[in-house]
C-alpha atoms as a PDB file:
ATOM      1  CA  UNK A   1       2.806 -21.768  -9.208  1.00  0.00           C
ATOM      2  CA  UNK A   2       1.892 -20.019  -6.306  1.00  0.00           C
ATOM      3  CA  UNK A   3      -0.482 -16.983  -6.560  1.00  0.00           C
ATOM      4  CA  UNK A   4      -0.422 -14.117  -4.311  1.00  0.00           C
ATOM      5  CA  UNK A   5      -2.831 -12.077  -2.940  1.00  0.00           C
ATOM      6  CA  UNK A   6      -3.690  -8.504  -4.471  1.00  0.00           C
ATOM      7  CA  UNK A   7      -3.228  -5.587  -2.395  1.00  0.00           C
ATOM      8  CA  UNK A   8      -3.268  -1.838  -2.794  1.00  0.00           C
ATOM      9  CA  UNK A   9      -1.513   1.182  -2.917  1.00  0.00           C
ATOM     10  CA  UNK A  10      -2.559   3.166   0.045  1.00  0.00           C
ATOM     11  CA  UNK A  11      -1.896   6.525  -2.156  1.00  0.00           C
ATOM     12  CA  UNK A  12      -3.298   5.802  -6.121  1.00  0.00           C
ATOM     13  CA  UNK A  13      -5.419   2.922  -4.813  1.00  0.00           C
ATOM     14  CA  UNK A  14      -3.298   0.377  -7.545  1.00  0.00           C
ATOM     15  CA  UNK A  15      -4.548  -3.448  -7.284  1.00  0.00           C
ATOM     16  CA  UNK A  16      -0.993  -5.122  -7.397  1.00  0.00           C
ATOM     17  CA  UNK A  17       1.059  -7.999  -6.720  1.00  0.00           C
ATOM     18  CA  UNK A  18       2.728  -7.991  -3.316  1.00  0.00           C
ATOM     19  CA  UNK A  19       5.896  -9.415  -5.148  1.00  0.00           C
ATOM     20  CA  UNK A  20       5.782  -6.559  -7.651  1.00  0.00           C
ATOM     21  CA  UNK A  21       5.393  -3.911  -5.891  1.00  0.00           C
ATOM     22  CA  UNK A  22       8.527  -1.402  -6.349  1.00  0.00           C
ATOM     23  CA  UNK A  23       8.418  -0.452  -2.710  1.00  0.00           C
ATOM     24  CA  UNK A  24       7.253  -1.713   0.082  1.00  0.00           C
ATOM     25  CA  UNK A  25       6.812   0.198   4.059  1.00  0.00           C
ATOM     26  CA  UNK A  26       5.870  -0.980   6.904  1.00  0.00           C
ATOM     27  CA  UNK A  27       3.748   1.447   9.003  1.00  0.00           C
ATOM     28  CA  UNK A  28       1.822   1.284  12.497  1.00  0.00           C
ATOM     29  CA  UNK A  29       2.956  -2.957  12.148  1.00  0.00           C
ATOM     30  CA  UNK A  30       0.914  -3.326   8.993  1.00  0.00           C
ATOM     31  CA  UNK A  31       3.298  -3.653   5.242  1.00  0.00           C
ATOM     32  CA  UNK A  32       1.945  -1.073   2.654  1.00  0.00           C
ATOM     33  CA  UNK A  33       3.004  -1.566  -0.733  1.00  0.00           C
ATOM     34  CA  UNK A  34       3.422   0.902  -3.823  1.00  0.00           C
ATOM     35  CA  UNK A  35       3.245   0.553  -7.362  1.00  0.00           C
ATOM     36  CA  UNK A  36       5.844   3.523  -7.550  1.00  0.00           C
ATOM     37  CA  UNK A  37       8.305   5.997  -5.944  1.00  0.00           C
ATOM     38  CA  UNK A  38       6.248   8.861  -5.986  1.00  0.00           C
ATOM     39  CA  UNK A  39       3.484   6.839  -4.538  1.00  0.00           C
ATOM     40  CA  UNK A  40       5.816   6.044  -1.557  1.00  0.00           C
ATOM     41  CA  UNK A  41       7.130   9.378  -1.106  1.00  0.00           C
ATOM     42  CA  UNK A  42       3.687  10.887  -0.822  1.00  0.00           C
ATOM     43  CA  UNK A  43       3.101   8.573   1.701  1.00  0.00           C
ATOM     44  CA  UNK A  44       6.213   9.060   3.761  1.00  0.00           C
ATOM     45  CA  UNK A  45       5.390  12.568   4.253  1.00  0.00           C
ATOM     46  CA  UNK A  46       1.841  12.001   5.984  1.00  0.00           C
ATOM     47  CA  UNK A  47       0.757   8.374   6.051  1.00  0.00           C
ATOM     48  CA  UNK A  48      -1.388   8.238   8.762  1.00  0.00           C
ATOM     49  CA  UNK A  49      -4.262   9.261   6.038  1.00  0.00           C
ATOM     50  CA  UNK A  50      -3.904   7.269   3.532  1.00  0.00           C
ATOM     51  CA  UNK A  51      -3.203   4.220   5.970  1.00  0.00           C
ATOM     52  CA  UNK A  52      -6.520   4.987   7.591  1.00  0.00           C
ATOM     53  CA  UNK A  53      -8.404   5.099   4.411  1.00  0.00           C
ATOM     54  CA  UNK A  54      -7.225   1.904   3.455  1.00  0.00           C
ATOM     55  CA  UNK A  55      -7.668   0.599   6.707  1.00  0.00           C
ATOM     56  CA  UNK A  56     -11.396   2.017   5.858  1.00  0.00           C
ATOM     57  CA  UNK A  57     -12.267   0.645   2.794  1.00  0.00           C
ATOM     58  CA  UNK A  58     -10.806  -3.227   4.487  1.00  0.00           C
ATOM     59  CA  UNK A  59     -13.681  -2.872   6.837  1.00  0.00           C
ATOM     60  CA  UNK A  60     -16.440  -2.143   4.603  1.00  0.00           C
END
């Protein structure tokens, strides 16, 4: 059984599984996953924001 690492959605801030995630898009060489549609299409429309606030709360 393998386990996979938890990651977020950059837009609702969702802990999920990378493998089931309903979308995935890779931005600035970086994959960001969503938990939803709407999620992704909010982030398609500006998602140098929410990529930077994730990128933000990685560091800390």
């Amino acid at each position: 059984m393998q386990t996979s690492k938890k990651v977020k959605d950059p837009v609702c801030l969702m802990e999920l599984d990378p493998d089931e995630a309903v979308e995935s898009e890779d931005y600035l060489q970086h994959r960001y996953y969503f938990c939803n549609a709407n999620c992704h299409e909010t982030f398609q429309l500006d998602p140098e924001p929410y990529a930077k606030r994730l990128q933000s709360q990685d560091d800390a």
